[in-house]
N, C-alpha and C. Protein backbone atom coordinates (compact mmCIF):
# COMPACT_ATOMS: atom_id res chain seq x y z
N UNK A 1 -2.66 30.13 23.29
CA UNK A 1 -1.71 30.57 22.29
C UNK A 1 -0.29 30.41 22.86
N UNK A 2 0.46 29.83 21.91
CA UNK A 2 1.69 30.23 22.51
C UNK A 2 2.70 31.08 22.80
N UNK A 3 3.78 31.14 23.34
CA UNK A 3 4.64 32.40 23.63
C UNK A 3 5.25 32.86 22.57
N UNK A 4 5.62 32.33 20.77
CA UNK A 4 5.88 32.67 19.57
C UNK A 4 4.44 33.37 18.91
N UNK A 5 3.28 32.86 19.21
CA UNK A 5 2.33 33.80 18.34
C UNK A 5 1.96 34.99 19.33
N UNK A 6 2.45 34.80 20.96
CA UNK A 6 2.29 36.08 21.46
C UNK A 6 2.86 37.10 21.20
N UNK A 7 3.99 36.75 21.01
CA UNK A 7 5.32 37.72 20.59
C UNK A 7 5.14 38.38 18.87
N UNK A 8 4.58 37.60 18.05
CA UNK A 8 4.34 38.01 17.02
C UNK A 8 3.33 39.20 16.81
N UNK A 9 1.96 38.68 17.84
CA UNK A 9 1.06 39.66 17.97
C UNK A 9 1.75 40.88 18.51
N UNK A 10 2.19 41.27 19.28
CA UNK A 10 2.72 42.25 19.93
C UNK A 10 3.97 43.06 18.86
N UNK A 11 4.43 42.15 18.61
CA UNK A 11 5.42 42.96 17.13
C UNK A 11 4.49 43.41 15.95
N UNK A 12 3.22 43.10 16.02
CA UNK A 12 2.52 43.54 14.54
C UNK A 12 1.61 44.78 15.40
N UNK A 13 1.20 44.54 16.60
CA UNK A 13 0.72 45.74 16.78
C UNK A 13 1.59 47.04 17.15
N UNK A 14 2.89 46.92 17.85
CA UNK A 14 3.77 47.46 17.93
C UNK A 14 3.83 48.47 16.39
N UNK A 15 4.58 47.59 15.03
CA UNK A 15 4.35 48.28 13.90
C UNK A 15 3.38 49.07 13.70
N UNK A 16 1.97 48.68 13.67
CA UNK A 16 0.64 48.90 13.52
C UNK A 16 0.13 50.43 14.31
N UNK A 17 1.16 50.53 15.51
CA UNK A 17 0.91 51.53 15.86
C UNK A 17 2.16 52.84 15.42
N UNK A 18 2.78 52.54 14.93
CA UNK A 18 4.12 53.55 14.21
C UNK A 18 5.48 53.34 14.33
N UNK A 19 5.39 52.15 15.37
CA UNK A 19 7.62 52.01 15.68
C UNK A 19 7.38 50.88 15.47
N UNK A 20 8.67 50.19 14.43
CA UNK A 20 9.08 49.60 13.34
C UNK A 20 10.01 48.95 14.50
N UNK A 21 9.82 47.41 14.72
CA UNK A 21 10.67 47.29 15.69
C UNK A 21 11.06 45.58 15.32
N UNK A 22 12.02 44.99 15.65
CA UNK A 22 12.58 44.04 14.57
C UNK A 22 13.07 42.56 16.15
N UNK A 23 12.88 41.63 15.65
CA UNK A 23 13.04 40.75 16.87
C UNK A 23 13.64 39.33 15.77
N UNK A 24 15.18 39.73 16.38
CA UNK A 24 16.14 38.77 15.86
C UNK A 24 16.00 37.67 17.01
N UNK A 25 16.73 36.20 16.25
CA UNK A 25 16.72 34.91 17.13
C UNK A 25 18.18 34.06 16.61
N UNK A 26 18.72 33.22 17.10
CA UNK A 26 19.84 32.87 16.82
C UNK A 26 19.90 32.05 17.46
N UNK A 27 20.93 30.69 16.92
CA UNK A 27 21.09 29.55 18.17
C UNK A 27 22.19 29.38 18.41
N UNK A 28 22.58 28.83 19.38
CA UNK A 28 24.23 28.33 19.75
C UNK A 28 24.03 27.08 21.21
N UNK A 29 25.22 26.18 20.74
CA UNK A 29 25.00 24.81 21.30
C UNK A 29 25.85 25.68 22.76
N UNK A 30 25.25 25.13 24.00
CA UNK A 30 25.76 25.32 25.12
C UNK A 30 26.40 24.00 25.83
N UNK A 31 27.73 24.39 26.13
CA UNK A 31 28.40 22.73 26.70
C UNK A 31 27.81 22.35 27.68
N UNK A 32 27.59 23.33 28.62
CA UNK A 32 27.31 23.27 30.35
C UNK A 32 25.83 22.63 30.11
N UNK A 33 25.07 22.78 29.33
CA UNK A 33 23.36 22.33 29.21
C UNK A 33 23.36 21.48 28.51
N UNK A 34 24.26 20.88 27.40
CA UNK A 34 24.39 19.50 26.63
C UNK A 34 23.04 20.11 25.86
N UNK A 35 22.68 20.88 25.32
CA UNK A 35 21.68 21.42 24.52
C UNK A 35 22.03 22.54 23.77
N UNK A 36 21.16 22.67 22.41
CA UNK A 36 20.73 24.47 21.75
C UNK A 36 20.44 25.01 22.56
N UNK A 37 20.32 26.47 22.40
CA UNK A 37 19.78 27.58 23.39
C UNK A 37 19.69 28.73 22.01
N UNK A 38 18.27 29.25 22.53
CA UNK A 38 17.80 30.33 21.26
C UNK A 38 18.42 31.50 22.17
N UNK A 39 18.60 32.53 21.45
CA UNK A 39 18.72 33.99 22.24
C UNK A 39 17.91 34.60 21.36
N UNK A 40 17.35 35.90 21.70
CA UNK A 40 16.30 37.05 20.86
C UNK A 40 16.93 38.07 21.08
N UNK A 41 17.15 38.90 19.98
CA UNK A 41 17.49 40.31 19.90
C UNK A 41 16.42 41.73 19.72
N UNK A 42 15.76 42.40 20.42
CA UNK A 42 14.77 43.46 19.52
C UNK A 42 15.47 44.46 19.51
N UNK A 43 15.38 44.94 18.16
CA UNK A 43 16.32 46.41 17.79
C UNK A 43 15.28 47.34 17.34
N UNK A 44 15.51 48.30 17.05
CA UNK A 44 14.55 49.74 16.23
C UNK A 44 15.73 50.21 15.44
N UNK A 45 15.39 50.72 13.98
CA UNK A 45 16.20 51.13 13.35
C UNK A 45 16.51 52.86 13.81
N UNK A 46 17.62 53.05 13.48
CA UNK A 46 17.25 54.58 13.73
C UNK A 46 18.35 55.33 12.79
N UNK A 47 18.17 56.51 12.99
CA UNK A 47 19.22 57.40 11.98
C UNK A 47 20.21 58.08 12.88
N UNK A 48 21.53 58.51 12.37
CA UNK A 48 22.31 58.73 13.43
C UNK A 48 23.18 60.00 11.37
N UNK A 49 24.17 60.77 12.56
CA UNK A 49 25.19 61.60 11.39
C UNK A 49 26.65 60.68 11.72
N UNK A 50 26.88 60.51 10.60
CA UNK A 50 28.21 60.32 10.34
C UNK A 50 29.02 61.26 9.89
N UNK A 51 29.84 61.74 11.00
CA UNK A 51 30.59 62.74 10.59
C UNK A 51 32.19 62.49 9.94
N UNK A 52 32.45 60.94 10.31
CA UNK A 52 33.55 60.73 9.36
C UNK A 52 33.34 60.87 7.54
N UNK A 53 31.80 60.35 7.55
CA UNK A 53 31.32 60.22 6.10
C UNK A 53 30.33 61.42 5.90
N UNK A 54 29.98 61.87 6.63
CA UNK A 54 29.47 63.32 6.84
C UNK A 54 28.49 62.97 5.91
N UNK A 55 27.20 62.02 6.35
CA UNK A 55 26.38 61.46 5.50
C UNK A 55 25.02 61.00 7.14
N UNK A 56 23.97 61.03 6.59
CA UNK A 56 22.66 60.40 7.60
C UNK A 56 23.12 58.50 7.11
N UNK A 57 22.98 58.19 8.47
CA UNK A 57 23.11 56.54 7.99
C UNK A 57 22.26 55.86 9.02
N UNK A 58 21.54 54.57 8.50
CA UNK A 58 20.78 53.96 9.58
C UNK A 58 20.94 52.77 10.09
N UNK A 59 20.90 52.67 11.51
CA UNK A 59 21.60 51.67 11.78
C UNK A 59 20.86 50.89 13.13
N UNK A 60 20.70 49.66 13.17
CA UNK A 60 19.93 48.94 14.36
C UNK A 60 20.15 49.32 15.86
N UNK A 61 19.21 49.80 16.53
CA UNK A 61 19.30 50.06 17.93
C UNK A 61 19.16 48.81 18.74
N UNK A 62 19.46 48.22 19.19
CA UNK A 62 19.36 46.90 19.96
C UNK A 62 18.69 47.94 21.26
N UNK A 63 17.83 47.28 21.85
CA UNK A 63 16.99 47.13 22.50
C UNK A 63 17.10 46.19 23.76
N UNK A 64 17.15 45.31 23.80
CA UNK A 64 17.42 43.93 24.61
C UNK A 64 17.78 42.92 23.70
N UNK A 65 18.31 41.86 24.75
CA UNK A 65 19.40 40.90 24.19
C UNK A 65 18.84 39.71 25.47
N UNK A 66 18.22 38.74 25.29
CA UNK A 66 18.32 37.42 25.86
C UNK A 66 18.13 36.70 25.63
N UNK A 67 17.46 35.22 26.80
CA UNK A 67 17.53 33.68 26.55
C UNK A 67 16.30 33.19 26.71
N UNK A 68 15.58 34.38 27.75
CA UNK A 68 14.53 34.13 27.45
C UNK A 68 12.87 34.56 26.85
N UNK A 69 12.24 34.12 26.32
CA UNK A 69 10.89 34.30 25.58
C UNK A 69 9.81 34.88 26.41
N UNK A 70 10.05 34.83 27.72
CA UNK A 70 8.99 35.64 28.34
C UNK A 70 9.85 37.18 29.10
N UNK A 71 10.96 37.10 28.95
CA UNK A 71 11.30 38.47 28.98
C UNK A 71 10.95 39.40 27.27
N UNK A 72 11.27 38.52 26.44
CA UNK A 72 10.98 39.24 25.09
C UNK A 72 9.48 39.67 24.86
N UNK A 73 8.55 39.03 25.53
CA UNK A 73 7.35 39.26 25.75
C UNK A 73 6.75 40.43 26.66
N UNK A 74 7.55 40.30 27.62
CA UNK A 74 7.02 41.57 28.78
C UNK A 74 7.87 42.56 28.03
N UNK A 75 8.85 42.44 27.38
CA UNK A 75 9.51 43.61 26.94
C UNK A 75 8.72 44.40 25.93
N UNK A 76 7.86 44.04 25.14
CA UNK A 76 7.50 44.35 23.69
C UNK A 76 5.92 44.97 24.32
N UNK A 77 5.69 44.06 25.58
CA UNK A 77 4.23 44.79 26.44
C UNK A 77 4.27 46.43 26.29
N UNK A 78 5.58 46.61 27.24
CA UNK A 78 6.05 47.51 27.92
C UNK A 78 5.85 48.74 26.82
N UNK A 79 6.61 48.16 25.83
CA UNK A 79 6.93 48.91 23.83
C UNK A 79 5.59 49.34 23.61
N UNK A 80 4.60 48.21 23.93
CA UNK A 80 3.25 48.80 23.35
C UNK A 80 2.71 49.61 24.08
N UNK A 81 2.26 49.44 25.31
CA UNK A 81 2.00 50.41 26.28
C UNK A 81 2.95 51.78 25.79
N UNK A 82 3.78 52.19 25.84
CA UNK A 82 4.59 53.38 25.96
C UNK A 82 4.35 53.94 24.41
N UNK A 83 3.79 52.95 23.00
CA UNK A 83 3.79 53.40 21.91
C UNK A 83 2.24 54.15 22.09
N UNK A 84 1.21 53.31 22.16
CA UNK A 84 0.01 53.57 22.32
C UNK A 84 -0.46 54.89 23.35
N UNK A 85 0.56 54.90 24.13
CA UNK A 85 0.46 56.28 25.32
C UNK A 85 0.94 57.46 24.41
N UNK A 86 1.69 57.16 23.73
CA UNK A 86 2.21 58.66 22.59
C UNK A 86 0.66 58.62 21.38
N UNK A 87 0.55 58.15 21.18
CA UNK A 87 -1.10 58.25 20.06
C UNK A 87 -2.37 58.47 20.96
């Protein structure tokens, strides 16, 4: 399997077990590499008070931020392990 359907598996069981957790991707041309380069974002939504608007509002927790696919992988391990240890 590859490192995109690993990552997928791990985000559906992640959900599957109760935290809702979101894995952004984005590209941008790098001069120094004469190539694209993907980056991945995983966030969790969460609720926070706004006391300027004195209102509950929800807003993306970023999580990690990189370049590469096998850190996004050990990262989301880690997510499951620590979700599955609370159930």
């Amino acid at each position: 399997m590859n490192l995109n359907g690993r990552m997928k598996k791990l985000q559906t069981a992640i959900v599957k077990a109760g935290l809702i957790i979101k894995v952004n991707s984005n590209q941008f041309f790098s001069a120094d590499q004469k190539r694209m380069i993907t980056s991945y974002r995983i966030c969790t939504p969460i609720e926070y008070y706004s006391a300027k608007k004195e209102e509950w509002k929800t807003m993306d927790y970023e999580i990690l931020r990189t370049c590469s696919m096998p850190e996004v992988i050990f990262c989301l391990l880690d997510i499951y392990k620590a979700v599955t240890a609370w159930n």
